[in-house]
N, C-alpha and C. Protein backbone atom coordinates (compact mmCIF):
# COMPACT_ATOMS: atom_id res chain seq x y z
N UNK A 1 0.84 -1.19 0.00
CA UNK A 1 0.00 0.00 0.00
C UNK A 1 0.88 1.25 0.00
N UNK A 2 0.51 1.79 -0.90
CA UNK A 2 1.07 3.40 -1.36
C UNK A 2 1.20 4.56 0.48
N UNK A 3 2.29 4.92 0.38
CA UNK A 3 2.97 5.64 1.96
C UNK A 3 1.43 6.66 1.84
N UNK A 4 0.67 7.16 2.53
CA UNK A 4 -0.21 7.59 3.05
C UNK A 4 -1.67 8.05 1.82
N UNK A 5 -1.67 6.60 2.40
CA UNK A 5 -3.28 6.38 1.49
C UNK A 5 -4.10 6.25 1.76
N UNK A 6 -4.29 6.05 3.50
CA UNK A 6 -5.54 6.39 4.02
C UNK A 6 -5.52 8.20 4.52
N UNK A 7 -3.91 8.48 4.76
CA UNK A 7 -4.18 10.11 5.58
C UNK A 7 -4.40 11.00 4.24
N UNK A 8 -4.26 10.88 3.01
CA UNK A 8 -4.46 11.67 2.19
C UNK A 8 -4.98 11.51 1.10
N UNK A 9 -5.96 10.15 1.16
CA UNK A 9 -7.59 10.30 1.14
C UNK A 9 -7.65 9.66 -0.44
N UNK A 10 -5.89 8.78 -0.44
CA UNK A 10 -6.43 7.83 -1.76
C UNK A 10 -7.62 6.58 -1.56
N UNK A 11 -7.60 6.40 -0.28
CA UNK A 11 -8.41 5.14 0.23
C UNK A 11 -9.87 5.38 -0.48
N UNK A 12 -10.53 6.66 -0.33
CA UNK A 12 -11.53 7.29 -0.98
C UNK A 12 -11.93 7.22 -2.47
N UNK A 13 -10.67 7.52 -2.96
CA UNK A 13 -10.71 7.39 -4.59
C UNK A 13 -11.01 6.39 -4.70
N UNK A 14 -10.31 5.01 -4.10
CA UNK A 14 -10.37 3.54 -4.33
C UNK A 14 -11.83 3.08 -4.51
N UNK A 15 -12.42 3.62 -2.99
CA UNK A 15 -13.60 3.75 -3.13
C UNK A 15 -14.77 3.72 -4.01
N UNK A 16 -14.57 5.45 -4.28
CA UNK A 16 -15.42 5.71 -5.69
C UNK A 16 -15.16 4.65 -7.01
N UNK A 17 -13.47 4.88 -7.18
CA UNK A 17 -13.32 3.64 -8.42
C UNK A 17 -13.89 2.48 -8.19
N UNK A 18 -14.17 1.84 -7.59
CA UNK A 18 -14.64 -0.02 -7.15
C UNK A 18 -15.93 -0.11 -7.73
N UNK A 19 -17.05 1.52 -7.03
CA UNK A 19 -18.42 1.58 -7.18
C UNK A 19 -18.19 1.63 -8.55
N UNK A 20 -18.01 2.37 -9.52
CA UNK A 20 -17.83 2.89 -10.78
C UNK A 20 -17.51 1.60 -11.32
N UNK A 21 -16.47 0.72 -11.14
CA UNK A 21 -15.72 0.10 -11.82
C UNK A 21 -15.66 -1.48 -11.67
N UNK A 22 -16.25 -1.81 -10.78
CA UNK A 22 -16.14 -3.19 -10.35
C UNK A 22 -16.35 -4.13 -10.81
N UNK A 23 -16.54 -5.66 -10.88
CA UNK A 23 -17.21 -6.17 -11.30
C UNK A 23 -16.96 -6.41 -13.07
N UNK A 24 -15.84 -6.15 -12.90
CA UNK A 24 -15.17 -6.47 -14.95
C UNK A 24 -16.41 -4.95 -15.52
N UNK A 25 -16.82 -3.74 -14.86
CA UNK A 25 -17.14 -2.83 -15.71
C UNK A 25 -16.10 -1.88 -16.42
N UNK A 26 -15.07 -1.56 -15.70
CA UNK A 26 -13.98 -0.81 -16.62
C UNK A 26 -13.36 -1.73 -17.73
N UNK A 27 -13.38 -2.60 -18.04
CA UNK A 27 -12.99 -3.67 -19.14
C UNK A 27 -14.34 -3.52 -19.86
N UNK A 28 -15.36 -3.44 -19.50
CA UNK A 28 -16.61 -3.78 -20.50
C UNK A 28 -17.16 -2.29 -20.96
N UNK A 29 -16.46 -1.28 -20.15
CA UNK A 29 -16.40 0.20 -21.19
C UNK A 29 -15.19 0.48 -21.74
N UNK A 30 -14.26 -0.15 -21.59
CA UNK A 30 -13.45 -0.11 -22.68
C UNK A 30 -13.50 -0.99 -23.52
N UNK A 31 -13.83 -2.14 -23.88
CA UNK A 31 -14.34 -2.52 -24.80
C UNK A 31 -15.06 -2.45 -25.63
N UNK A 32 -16.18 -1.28 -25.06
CA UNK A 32 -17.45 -0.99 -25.31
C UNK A 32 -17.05 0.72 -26.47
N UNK A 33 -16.23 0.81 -25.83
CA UNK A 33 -15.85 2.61 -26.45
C UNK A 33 -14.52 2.13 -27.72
N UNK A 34 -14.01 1.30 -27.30
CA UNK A 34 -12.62 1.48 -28.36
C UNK A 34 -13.12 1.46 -29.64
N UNK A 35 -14.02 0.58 -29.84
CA UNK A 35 -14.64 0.36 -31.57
C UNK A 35 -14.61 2.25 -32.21
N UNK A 36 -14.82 2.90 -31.30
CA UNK A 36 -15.54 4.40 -31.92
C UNK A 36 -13.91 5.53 -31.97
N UNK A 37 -13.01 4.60 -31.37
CA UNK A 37 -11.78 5.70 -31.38
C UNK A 37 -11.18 5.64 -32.97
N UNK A 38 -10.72 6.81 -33.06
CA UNK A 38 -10.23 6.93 -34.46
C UNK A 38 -8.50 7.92 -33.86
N UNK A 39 -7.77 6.70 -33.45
CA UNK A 39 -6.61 7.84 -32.80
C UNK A 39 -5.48 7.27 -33.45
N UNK A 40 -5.69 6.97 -34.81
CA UNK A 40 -4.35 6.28 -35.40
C UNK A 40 -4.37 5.27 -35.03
N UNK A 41 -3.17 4.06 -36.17
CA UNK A 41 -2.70 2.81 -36.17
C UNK A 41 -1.67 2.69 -35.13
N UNK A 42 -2.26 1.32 -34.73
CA UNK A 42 -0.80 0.96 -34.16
C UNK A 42 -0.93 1.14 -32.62
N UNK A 43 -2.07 1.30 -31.49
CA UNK A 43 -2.17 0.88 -30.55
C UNK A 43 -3.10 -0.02 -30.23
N UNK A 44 -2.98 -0.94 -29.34
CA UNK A 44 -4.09 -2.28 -28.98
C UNK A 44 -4.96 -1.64 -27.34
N UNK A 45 -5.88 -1.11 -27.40
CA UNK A 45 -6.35 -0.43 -26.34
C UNK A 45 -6.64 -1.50 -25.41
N UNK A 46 -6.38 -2.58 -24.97
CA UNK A 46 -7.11 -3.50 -23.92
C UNK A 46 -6.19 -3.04 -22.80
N UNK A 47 -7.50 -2.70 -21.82
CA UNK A 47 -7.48 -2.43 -20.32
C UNK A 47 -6.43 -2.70 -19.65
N UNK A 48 -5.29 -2.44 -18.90
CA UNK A 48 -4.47 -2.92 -17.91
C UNK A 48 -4.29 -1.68 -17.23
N UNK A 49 -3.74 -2.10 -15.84
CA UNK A 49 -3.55 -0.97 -14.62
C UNK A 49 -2.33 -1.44 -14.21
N UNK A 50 -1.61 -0.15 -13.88
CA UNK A 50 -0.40 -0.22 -12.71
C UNK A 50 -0.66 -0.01 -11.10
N UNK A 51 0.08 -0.65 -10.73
CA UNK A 51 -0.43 -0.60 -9.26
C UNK A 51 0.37 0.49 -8.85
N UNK A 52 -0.72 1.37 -7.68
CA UNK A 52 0.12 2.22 -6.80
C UNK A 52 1.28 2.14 -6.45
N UNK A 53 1.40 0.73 -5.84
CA UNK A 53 2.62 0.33 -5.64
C UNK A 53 4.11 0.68 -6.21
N UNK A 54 3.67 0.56 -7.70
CA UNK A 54 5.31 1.07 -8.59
C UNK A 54 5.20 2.07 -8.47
N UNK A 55 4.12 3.37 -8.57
CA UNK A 55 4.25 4.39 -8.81
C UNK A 55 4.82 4.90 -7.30
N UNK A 56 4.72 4.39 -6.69
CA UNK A 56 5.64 4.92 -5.43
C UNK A 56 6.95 4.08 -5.26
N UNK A 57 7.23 3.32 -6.25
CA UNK A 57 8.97 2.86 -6.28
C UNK A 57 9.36 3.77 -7.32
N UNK A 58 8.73 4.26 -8.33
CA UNK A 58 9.35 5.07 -9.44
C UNK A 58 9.76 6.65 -8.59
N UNK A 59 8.80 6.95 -8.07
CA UNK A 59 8.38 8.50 -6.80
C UNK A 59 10.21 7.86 -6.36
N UNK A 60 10.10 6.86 -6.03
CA UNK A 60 11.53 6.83 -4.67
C UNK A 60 12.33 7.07 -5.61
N UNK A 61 12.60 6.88 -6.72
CA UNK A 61 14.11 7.20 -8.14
C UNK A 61 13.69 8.36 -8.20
N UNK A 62 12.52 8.72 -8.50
CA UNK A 62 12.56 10.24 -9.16
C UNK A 62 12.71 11.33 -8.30
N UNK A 63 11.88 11.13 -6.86
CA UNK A 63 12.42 11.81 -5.94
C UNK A 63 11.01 13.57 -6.47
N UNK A 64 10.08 13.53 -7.05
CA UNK A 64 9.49 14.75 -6.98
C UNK A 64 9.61 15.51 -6.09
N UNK A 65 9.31 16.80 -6.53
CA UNK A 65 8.97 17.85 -5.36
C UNK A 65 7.60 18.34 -5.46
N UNK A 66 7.11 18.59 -4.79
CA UNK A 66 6.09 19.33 -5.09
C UNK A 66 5.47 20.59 -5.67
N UNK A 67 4.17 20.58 -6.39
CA UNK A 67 4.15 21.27 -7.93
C UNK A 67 5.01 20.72 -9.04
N UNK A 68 5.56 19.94 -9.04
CA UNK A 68 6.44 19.78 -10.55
C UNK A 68 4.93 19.38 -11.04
N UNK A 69 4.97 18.70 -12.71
CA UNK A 69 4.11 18.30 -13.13
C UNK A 69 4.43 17.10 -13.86
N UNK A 70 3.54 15.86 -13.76
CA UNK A 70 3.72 14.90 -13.76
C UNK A 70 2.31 14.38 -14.76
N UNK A 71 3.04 13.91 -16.07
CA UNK A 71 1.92 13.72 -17.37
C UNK A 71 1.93 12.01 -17.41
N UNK A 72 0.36 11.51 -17.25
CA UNK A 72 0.48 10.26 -17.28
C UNK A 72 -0.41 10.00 -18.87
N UNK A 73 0.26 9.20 -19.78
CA UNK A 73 -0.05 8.76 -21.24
C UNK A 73 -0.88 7.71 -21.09
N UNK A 74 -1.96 7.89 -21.12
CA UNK A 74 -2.79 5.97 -20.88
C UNK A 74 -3.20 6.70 -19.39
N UNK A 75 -4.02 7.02 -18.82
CA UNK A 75 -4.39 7.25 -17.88
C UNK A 75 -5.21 6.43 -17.29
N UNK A 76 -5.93 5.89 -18.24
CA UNK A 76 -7.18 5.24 -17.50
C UNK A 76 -7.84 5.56 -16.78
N UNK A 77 -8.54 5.02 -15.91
CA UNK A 77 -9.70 5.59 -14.41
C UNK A 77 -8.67 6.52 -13.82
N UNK A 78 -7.70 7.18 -13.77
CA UNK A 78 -6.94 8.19 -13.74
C UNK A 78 -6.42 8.38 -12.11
N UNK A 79 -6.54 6.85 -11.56
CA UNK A 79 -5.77 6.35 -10.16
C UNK A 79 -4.48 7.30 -9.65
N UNK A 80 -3.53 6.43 -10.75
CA UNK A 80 -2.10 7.15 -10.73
C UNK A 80 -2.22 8.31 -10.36
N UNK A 81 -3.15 9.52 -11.55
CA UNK A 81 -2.76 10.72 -11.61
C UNK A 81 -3.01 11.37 -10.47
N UNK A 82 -4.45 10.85 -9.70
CA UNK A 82 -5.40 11.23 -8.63
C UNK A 82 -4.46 10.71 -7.68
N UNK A 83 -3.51 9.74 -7.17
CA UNK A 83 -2.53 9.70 -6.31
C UNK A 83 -1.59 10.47 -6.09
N UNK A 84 -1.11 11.00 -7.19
CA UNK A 84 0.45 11.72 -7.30
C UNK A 84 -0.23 13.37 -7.10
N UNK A 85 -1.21 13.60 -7.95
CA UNK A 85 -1.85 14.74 -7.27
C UNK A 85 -1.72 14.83 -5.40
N UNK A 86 -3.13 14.05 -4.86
CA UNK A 86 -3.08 13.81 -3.23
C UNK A 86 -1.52 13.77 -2.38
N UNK A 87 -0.62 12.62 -3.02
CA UNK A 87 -0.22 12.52 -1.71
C UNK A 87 1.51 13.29 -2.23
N UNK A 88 1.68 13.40 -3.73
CA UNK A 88 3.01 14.11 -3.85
C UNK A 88 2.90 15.36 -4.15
N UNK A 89 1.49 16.22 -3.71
CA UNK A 89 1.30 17.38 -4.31
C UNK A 89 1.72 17.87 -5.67
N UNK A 90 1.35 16.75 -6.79
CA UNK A 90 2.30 17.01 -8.09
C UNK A 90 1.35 17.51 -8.50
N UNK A 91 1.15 18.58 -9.84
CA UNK A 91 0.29 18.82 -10.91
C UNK A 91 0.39 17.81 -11.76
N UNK A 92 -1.02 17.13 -11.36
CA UNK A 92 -0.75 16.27 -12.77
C UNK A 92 -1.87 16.47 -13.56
N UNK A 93 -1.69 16.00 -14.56
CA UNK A 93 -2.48 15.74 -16.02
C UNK A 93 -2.15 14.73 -16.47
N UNK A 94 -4.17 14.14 -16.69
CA UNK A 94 -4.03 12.34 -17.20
C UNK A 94 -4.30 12.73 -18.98
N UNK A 95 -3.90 11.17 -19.59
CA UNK A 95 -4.37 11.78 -21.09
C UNK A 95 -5.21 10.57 -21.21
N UNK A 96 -6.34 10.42 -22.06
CA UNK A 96 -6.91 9.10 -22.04
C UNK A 96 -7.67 9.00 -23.17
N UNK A 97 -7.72 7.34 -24.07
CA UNK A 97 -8.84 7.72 -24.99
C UNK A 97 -9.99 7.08 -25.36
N UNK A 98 -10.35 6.86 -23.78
CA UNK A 98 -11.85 6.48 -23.37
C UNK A 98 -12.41 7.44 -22.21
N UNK A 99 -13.42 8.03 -23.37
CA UNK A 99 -14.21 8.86 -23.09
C UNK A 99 -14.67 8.61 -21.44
N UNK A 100 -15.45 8.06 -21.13
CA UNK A 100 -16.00 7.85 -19.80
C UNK A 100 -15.14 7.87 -18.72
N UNK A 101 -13.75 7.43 -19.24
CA UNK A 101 -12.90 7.31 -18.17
C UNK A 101 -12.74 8.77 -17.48
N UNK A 102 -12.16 9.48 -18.49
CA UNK A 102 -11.63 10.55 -18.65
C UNK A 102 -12.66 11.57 -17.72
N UNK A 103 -14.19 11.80 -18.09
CA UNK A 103 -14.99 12.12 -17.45
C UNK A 103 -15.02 11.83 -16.11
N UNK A 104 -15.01 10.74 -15.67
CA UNK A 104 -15.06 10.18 -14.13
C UNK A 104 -14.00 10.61 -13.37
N UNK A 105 -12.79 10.51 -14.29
CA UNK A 105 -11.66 10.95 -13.68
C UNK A 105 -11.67 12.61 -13.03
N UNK A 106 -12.37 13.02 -13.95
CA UNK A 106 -12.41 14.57 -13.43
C UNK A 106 -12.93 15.09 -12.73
N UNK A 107 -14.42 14.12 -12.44
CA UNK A 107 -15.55 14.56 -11.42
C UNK A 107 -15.38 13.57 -10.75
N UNK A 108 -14.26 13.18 -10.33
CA UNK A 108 -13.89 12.51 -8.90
C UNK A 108 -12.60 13.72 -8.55
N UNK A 109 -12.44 14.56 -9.50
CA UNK A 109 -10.91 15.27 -8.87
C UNK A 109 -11.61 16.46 -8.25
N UNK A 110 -12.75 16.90 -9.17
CA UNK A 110 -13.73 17.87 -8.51
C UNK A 110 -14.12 17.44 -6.68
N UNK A 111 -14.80 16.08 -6.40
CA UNK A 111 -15.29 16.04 -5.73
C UNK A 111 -13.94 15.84 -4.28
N UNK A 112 -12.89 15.72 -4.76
CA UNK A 112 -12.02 15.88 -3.72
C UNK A 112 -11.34 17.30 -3.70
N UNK A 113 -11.68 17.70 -4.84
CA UNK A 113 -11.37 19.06 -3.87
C UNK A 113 -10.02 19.51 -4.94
N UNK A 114 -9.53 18.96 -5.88
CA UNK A 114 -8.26 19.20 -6.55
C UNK A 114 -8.37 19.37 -7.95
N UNK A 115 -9.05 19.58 -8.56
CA UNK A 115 -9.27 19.93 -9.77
C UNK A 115 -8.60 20.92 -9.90
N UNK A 116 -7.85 21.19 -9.51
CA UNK A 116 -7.27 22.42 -10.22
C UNK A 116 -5.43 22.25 -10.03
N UNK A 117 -5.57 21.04 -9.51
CA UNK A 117 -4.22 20.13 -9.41
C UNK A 117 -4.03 18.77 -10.10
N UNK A 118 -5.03 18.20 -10.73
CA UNK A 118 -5.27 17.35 -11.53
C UNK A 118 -6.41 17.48 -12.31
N UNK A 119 -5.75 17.17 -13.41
CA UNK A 119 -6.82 17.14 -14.79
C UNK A 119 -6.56 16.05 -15.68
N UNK A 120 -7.71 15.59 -16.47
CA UNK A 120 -7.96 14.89 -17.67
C UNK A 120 -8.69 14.90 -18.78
N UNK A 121 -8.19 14.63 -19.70
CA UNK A 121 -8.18 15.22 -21.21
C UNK A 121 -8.55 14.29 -22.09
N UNK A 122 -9.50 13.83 -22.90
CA UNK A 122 -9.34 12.55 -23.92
C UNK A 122 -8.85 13.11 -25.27
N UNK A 123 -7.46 12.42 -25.92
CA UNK A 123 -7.08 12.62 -26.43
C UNK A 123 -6.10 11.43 -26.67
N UNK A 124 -5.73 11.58 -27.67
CA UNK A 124 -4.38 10.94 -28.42
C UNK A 124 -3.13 11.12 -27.46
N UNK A 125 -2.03 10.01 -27.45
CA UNK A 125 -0.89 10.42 -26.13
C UNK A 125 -0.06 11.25 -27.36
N UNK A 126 0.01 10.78 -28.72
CA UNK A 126 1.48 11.98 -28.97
C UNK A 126 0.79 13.26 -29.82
N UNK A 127 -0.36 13.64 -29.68
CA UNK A 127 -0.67 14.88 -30.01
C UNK A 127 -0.49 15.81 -28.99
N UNK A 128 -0.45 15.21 -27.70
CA UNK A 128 -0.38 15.92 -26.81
C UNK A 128 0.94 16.92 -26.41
N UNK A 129 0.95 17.42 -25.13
CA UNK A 129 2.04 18.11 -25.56
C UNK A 129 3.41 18.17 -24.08
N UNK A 130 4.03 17.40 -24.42
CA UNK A 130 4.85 16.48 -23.54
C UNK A 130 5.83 17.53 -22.82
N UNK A 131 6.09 18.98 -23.55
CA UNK A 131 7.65 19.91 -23.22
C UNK A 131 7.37 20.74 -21.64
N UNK A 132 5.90 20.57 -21.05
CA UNK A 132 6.29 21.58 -20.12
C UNK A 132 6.24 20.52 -18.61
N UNK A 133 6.34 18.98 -19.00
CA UNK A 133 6.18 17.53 -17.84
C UNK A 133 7.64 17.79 -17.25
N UNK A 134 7.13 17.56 -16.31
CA UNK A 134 8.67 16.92 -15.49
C UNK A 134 8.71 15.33 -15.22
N UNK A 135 7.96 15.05 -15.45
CA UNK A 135 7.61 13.23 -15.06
C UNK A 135 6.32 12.93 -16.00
N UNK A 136 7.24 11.59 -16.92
CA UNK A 136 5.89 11.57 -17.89
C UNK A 136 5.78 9.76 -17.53
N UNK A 137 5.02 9.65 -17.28
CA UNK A 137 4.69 8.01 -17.41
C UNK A 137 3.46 7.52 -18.78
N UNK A 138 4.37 6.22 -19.70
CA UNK A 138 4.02 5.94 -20.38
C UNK A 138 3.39 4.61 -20.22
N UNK A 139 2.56 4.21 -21.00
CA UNK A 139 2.19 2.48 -21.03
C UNK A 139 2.04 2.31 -22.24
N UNK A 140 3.74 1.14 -22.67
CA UNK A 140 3.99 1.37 -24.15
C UNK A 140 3.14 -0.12 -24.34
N UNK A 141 2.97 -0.84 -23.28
CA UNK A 141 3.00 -2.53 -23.59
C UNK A 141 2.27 -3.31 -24.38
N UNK A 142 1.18 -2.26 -24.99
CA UNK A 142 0.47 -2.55 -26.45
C UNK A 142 0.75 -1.69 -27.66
N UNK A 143 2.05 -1.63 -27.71
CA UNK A 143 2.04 -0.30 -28.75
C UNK A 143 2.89 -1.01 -29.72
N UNK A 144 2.81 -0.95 -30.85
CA UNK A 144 2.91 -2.02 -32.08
C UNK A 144 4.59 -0.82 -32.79
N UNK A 145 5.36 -1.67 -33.49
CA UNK A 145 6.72 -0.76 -34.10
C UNK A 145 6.63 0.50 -34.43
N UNK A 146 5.65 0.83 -35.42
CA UNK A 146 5.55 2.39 -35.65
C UNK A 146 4.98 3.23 -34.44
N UNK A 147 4.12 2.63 -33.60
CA UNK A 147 3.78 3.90 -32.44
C UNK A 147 5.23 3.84 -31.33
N UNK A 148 6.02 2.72 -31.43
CA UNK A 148 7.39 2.93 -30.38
C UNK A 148 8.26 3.94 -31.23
N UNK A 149 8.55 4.31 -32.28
CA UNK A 149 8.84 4.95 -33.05
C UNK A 149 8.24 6.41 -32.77
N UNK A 150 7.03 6.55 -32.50
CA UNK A 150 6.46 7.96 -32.23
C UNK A 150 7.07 8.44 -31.26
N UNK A 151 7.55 7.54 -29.83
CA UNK A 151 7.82 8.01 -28.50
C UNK A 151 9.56 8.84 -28.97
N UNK A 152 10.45 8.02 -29.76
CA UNK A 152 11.26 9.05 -29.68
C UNK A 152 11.43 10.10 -30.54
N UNK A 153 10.09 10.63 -31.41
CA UNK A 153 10.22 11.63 -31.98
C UNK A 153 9.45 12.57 -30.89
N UNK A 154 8.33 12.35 -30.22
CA UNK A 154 8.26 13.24 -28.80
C UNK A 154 9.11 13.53 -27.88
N UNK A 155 9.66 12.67 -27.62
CA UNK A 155 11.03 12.66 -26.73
C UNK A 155 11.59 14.53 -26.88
N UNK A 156 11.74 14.06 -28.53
CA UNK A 156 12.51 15.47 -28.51
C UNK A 156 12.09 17.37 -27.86
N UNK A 157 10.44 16.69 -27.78
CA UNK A 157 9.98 18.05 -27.15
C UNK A 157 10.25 18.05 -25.80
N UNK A 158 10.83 17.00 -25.07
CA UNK A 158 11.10 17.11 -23.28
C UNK A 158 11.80 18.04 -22.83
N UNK A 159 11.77 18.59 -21.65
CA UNK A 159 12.49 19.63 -21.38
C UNK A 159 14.18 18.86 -20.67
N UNK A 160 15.04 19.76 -20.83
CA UNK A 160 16.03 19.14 -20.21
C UNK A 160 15.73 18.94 -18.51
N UNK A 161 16.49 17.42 -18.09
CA UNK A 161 15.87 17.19 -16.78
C UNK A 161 15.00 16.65 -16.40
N UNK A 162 13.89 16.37 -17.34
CA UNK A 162 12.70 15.87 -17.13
C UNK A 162 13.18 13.90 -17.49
N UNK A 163 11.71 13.69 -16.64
CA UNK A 163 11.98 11.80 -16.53
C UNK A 163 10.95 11.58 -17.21
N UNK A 164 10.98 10.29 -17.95
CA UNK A 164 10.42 9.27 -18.80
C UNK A 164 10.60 7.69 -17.75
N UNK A 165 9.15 7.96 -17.49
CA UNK A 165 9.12 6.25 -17.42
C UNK A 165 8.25 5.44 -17.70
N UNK A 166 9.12 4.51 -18.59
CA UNK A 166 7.81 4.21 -19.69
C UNK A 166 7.81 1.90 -19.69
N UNK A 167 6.84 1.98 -19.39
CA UNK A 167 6.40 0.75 -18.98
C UNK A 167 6.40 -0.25 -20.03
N UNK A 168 7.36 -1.37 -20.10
CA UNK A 168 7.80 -2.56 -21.01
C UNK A 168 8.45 -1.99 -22.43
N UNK A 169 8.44 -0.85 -22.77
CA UNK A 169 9.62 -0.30 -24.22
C UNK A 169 10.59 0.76 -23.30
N UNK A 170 11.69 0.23 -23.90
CA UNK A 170 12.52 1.28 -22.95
C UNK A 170 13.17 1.84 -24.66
N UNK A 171 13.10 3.57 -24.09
CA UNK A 171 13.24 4.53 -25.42
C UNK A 171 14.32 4.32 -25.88
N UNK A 172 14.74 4.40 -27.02
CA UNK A 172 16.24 4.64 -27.78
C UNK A 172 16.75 5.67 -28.37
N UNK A 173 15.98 6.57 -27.83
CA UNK A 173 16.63 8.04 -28.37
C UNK A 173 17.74 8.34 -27.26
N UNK A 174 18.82 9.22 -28.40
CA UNK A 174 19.99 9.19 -27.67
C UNK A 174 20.27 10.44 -26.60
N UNK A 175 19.16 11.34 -26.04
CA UNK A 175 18.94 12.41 -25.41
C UNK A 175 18.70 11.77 -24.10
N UNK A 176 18.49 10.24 -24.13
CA UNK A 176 17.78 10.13 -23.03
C UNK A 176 19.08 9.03 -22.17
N UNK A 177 18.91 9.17 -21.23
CA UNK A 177 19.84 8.36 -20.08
C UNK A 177 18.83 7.17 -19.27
N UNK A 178 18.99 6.25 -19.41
CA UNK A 178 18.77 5.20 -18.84
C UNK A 178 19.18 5.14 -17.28
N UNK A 179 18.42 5.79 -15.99
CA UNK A 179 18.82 5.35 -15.19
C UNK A 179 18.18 4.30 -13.85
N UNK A 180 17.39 3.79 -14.04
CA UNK A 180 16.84 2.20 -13.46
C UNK A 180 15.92 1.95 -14.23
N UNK A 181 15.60 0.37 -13.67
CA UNK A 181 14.65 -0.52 -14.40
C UNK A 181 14.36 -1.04 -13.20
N UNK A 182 13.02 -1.00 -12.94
CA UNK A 182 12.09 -1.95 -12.06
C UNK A 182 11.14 -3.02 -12.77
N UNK A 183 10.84 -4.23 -12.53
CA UNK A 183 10.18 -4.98 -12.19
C UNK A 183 8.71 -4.74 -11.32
N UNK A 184 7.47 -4.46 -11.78
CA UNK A 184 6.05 -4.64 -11.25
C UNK A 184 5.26 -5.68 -11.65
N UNK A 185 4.18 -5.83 -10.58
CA UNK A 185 3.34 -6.33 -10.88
C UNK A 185 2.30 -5.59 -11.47
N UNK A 186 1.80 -5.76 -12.69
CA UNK A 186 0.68 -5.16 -13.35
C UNK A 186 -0.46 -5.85 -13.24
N UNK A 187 -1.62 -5.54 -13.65
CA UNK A 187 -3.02 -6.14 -13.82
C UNK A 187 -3.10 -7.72 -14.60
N UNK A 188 -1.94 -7.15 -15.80
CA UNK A 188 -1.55 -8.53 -16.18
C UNK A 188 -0.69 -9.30 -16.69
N UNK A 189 0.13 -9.15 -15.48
CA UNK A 189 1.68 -9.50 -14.68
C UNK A 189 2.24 -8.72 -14.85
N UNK A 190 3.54 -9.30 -14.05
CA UNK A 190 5.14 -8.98 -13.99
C UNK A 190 5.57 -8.07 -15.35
N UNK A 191 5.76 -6.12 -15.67
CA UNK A 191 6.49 -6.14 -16.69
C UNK A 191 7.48 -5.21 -16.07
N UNK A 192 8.33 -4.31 -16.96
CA UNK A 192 9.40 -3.66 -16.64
C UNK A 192 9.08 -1.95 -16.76
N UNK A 193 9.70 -1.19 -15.97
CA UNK A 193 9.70 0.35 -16.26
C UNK A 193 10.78 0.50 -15.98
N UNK A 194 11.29 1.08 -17.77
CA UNK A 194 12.43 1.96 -17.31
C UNK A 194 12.22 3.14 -17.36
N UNK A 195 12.94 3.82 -16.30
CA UNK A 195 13.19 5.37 -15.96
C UNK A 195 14.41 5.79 -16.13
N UNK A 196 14.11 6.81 -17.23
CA UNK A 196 14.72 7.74 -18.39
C UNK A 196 15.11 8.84 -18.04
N UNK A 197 16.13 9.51 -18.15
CA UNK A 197 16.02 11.46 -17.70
C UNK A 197 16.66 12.27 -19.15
N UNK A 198 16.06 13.03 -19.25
CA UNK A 198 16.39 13.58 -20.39
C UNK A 198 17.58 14.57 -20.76
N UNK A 199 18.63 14.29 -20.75
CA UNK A 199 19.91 14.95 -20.89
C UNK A 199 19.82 16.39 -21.31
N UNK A 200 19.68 16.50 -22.93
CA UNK A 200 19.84 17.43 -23.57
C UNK A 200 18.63 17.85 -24.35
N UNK A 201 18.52 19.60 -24.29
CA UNK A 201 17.45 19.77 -25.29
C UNK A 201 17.61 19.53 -26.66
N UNK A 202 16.14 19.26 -27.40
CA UNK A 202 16.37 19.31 -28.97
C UNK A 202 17.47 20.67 -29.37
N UNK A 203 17.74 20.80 -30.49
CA UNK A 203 17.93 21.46 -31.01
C UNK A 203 17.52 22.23 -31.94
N UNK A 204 17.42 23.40 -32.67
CA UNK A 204 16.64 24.04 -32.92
C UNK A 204 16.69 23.77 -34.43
N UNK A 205 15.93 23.64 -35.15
CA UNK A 205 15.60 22.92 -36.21
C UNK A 205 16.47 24.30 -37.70
């Protein structure tokens, strides 16, 4: 269990998510919504979650401060983001591209009180706009050759300093520094995150 998740009121979120979500329903609205996405070739949208858990072994490498901003790609029921908001005081922003999720996600950030410290957006992950994150978490683990290919042409908009950690593809752009790899348990199993820091800015074209 994630370091203070009952004093700073993730226990709550859990909550709301279970009612919302239980019972194989977040799998049966994403199943239910993907037919209607039109967000480009080359991702496999089926449902998986990271557990709190990593996201507070990745927190221990990355070490946030509070206010940085922290962009999660694949958001889903928007857990993560609604954690790192609560208990690391981060600004975050989820990206997601199921509709309902995205919605719930927001009027659960309303109803705690932080909406204006976490937000979510449905949208495409590389239309988005990656240069002003300090911590971007990705979920590459359905993403087919040409969309791993997209991540290091975004790459290049990162700011110098900023971390990439991106779940089962570890990036190959050469801006980026490789500095750990963890092992989680996911929704469905054991995969890897490596965490990335971004050396150098692009250059100016």
């Amino acid at each position: 269990m994630i370091k203070g998740y009952w004093r700073h009121g993730v226990c709550f979120v859990d909550i709301v998510l279970w009612f919302w979500f239980s019972m194989g329903r977040k799998y049966r609205i994403s199943s239910r919504e993907r037919p209607r996405l039109e967000m480009g070739e080359g991702i496999n949208y089926t449902y998986g979650e990271t557990p709190l858990r990593a996201l507070e072994s990745i927190f221990d490498i990355v070490e946030p401060l509070p206010g940085e901003r922290f962009l999660e790609l694949g958001c889903g029921t928007g857990r993560l983001s609604l954690a790192a908001s609560l208990v690391y005081r981060l600004h975050a922003v989820g990206i997601e591209a199921i509709p309902t999720f995205v919605r719930r996600a927001s009027l659960l950030a309303r109803w705690m009180g932080i909406d204006h410290a976490a937000s979510f957006r449905h949208g495409d992950l590389f239309q988005s706009d990656w240069s002003d994150a300090d911590i971007i978490y990705l979920t590459a683990t359905t993403f087919t050759v040409g969309r791993l290919k997209s991540i290091d042409e975004k790459i290049d908009e990162m700011k110098e300093g900023a971390w990439l950690c991106c779940l089962t593809h570890r990036p190959s752009h050469s801006d980026l520094l490789l500095r750990h790899t963890l092992v989680v348990d996911c929704s469905w199993g054991p995969a890897t995150v490596f965490i990335c820091r971004k050396l150098t800015c692009a250059l100016p074209q």
